[in-house]
Protein backbone atom coordinates (compact mmCIF):
# COMPACT_ATOMS: atom_id res chain seq x y z
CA UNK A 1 0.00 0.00 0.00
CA UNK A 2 1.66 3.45 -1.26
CA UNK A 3 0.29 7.07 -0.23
CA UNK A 4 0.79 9.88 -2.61
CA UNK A 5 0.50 13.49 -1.93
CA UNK A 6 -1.02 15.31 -4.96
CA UNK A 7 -0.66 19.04 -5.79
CA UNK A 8 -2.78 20.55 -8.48
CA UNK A 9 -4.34 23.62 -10.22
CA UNK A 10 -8.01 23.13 -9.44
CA UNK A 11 -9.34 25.50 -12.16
CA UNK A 12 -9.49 23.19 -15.21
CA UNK A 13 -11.33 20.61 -13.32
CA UNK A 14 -14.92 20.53 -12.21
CA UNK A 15 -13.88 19.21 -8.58
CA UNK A 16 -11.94 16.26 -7.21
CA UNK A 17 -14.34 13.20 -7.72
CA UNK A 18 -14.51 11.69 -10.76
CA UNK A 19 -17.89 12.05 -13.12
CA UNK A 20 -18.47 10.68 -16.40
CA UNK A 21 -18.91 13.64 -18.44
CA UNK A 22 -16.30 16.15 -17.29
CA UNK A 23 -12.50 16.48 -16.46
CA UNK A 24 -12.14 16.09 -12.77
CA UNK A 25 -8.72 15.32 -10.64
CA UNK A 26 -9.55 11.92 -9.70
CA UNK A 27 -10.37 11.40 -13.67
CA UNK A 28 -7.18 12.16 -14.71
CA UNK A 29 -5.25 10.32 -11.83
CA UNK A 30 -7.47 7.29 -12.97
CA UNK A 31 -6.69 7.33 -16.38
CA UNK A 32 -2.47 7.61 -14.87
CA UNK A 33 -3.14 4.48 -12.83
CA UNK A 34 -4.70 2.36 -15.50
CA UNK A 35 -2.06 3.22 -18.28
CA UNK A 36 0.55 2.44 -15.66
CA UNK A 37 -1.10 -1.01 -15.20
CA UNK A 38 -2.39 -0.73 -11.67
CA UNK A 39 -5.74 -1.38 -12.28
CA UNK A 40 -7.83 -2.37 -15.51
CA UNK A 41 -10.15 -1.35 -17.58
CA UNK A 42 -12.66 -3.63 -16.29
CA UNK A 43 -12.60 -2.60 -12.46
CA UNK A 44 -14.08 0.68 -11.42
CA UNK A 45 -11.58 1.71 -8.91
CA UNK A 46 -7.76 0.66 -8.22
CA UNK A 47 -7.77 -1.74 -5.57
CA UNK A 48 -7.88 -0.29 -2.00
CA UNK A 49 -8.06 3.37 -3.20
CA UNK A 50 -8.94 6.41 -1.14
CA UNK A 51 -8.80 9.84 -1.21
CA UNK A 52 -8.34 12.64 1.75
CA UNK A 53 -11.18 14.81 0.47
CA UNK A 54 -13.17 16.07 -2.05
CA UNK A 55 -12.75 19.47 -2.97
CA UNK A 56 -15.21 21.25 -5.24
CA UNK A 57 -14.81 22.52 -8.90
CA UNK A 58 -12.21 25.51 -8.99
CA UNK A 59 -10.62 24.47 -5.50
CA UNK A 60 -6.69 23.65 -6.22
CA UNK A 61 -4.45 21.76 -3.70
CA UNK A 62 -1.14 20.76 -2.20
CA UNK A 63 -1.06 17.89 0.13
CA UNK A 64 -3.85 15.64 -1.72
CA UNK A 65 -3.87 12.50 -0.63
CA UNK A 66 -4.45 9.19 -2.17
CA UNK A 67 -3.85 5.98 -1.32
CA UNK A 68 -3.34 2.95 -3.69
CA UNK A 69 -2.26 -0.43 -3.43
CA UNK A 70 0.70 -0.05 -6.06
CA UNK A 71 4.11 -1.91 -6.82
CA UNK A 72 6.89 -0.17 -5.63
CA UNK A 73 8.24 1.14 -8.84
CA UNK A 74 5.23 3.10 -8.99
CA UNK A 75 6.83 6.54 -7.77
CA UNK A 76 6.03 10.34 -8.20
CA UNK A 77 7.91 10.26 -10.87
CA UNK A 78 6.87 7.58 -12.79
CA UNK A 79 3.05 8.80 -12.08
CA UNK A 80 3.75 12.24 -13.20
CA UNK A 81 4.78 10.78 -16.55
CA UNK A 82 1.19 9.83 -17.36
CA UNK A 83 -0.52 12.74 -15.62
CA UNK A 84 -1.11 16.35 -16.96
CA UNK A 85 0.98 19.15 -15.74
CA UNK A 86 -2.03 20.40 -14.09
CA UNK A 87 -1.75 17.54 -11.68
CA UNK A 88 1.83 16.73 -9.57
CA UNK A 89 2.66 13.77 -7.21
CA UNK A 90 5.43 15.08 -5.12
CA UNK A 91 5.87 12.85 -2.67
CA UNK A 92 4.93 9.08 -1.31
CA UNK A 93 4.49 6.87 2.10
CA UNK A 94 4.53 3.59 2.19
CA UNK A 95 2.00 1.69 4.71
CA UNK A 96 0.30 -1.30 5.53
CA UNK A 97 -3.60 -0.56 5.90
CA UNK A 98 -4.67 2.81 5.12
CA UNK A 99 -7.19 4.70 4.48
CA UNK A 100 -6.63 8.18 3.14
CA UNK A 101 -10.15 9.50 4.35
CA UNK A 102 -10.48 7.75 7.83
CA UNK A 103 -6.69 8.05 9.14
CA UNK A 104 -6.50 11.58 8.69
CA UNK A 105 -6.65 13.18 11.70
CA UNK A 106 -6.67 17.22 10.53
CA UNK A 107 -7.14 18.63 7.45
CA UNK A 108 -5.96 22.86 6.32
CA UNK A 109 -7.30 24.99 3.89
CA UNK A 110 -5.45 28.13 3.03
CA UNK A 111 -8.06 31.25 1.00
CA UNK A 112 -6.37 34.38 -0.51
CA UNK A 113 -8.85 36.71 -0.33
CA UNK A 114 -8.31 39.66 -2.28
CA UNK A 115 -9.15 42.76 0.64
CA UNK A 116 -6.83 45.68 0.19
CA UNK A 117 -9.61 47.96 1.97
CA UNK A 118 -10.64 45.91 4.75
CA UNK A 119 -10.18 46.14 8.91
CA UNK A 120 -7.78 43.66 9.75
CA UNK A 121 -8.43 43.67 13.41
CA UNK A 122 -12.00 43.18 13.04
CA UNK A 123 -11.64 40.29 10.63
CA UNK A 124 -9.09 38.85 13.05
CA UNK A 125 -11.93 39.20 15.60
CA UNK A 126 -14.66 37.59 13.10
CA UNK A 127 -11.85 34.52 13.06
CA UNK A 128 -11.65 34.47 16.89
CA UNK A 129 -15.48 33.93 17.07
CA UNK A 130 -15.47 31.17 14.32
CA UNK A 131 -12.31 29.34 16.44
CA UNK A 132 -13.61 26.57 19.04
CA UNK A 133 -16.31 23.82 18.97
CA UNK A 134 -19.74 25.26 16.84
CA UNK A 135 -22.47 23.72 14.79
CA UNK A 136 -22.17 25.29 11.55
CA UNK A 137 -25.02 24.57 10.38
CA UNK A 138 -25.55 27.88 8.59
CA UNK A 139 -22.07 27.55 6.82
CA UNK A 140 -22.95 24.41 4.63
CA UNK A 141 -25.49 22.89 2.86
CA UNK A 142 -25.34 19.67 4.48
CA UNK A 143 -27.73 18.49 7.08
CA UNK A 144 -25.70 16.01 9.25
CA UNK A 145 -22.39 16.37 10.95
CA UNK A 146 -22.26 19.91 10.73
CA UNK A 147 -20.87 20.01 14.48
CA UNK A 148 -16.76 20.91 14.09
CA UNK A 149 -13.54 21.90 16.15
CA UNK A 150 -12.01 25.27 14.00
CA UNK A 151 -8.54 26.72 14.53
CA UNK A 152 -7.79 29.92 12.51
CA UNK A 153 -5.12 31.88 11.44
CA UNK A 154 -5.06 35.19 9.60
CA UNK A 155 -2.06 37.40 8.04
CA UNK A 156 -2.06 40.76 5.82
CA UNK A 157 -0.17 39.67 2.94
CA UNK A 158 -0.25 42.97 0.04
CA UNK A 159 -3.60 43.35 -1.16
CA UNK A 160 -4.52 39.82 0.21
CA UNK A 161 -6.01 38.61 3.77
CA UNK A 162 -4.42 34.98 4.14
CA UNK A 163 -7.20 33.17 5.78
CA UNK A 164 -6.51 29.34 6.84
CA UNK A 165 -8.92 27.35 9.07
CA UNK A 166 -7.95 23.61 10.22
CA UNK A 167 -10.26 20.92 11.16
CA UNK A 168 -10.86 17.06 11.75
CA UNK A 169 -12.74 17.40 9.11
CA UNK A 170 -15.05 20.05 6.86
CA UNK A 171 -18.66 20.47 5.96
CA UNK A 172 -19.41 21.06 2.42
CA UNK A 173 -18.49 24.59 1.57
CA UNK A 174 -17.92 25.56 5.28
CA UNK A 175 -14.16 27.41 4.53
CA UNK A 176 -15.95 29.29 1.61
CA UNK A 177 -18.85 30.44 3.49
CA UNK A 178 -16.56 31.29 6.49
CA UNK A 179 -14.43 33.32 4.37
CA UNK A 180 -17.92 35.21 3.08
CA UNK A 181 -18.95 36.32 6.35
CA UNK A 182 -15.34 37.56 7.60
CA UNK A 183 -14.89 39.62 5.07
CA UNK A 184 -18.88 40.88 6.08
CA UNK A 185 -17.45 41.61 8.92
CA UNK A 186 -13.88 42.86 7.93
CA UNK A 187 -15.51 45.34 5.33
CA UNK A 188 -18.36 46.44 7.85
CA UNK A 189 -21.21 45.10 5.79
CA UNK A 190 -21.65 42.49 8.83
CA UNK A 191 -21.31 43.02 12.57
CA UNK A 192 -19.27 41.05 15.09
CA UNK A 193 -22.79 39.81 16.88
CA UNK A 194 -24.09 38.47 12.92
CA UNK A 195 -21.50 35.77 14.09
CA UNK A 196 -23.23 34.85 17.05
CA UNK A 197 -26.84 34.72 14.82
CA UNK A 198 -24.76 32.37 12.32
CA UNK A 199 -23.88 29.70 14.94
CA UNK A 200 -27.08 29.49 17.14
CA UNK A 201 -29.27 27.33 16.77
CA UNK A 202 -31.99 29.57 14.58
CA UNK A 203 -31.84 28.80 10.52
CA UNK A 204 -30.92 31.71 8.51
CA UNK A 205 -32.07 32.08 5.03
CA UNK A 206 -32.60 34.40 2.14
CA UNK A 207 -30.51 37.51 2.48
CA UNK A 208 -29.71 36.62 5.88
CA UNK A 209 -27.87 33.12 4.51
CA UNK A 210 -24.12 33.27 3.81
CA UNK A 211 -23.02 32.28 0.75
CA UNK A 212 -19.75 30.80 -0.50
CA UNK A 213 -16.60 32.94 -1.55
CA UNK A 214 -15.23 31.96 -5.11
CA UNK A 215 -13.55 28.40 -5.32
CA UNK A 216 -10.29 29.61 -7.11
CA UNK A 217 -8.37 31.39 -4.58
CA UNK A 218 -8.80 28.31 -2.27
CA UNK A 219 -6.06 25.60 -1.46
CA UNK A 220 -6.04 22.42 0.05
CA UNK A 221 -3.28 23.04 2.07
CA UNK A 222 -2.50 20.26 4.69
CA UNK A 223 -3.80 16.72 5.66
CA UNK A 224 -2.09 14.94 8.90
CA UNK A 225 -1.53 11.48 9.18
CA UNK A 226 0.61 10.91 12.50
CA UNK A 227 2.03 7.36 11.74
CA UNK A 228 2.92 7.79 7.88
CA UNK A 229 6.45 9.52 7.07
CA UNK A 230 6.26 10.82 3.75
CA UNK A 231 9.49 10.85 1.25
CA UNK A 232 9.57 13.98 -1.09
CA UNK A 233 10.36 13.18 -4.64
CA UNK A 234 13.37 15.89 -5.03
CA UNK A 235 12.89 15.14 -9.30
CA UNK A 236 9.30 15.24 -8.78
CA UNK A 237 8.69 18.31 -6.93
CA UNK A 238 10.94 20.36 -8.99
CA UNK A 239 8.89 19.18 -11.49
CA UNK A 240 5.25 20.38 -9.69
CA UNK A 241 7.86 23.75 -8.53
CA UNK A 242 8.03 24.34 -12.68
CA UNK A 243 4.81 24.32 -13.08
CA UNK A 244 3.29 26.27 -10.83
CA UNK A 245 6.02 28.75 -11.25
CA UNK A 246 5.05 29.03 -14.76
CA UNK A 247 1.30 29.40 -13.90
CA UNK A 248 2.28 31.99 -11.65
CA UNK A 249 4.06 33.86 -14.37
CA UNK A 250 1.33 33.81 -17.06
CA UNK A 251 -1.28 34.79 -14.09
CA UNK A 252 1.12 37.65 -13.36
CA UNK A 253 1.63 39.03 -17.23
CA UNK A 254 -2.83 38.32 -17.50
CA UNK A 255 -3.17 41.39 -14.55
CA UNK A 256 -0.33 43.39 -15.72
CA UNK A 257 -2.06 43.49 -18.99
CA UNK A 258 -5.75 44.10 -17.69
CA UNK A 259 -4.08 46.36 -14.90
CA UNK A 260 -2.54 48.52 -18.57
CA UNK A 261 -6.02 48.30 -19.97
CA UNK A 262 -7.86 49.79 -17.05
CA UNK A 263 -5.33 52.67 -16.75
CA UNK A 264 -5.63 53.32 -20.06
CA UNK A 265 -9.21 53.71 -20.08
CA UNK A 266 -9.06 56.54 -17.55
């Protein structure tokens, strides 16, 4: 049994989980594991596969993690060469049973929220609110398990609030939502007490619901496994370094150039 840790541009794809009719992450990782022979054409999933989390369409990530029963040539390397550059094994574990979803025991996200005009203090005090034990129950859609343990950080970085909240586990769009009503609150549109409405017991809907920041600027950023030592691929994560670098880049010359447009328009 191997354990991979995945990084990945989550724009292309419409989410982790594999569907039929659209590129996903898990498609493409798939498709790698059946060209490298791991599994065929005839089974629906490699054998004893399992994946950290599912994030949504837009969301990217860095410490994905899948587990696989695999041979042990089977390294980041030698999956990269059947992935797209989009998608990056960086590093492996190898184990005896695991289970990528169940043995985690914490899980980061990390959102870059564009807020050059905000109040830092009072978004730090939004955060501070948030921390602790809560049901959350009006920061997802789901019904069940909406009870969770947040820790939160928050730094000024530029133009950007660096928001990253840390968990057992996460509702469905709970970091998103989260990141909506802090920057409510950073901005002044919210008050500190619309926290205290959000995690009491009384159902908010309509213009009083919260609704979910954009996916993009949103990165899987950790998942902790205690007992499982991971082994970077040095060739493989320069590899996922090149990439991303050169995403950066072409990111960085698209705003320069709608940055030009909007000055000249003046």
């Amino acid at each position: 049994m191997r354990a991979f840790r995945l990084a990945y541009d989550g724009r292309p794809f419409y989410g982790f989980q594999r569907q039929p009719t659209v590129p996903t992450v898990e498609g493409v990782l798939f498709d790698g594991f059946r060209e490298l022979g791991v599994f065929g054409s005839d089974e629906r999933k490699p054998p004893g596969y399992a994946a950290a989390g599912r994030t949504d369409r837009g969301v990217s990530a860095v410490a994905q993690t899948v587990g696989v029963e695999s041979p042990e040539w089977l390294t980041p390397r030698a999956l990269n060469g059947v992935l797209p550059g989009t998608v990056r094994a960086w590093a492996h574990a190898d184990t005896g049973g695991f289970h990528a979803t169940h043995d985690a025991v914490a899980r980061e996200y990390t959102y870059h929220l564009h807020a050059p005009k905000v109040d830092v203090e009072r978004a730090r005090a939004a955060l501070r609110r948030l921390s602790g034990g809560h049901d959350f129950h009006n920061l997802t859609p789901d019904e069940r398990n909406t009870v969770r343990t947040l820790s939160t950080e928050l730094e000024r970085d530029g133009d950007f609030l660096v928001v990253t909240l840390r968990a057992g586990g996460f509702s469905r769009q709970l970091v998103r939502r989260a990141v909506t009503l802090v920057g409510s609150v950073a901005t002044g549109d919210a008050s500190l007490p619309k926290i205290d409405r959000v995690l009491s017991t009384e159902e908010l809907s309509g213009a009083e619901g919260i609704a979910p920041a954009p996916a993009a600027p949103l990165v899987l950023t950790g998942v902790s496994y205690p007992d499982l030592d991971f082994h970077i691929d040095e060739e493989a994560a320069a590899s996922a370094r090149d990439v991303f670098e050169e995403t950066r880049i072409a990111a960085a010359t698209r705003a320069r150039v709608a940055g030009d447009i909007g000055t000249r328009l003046r």
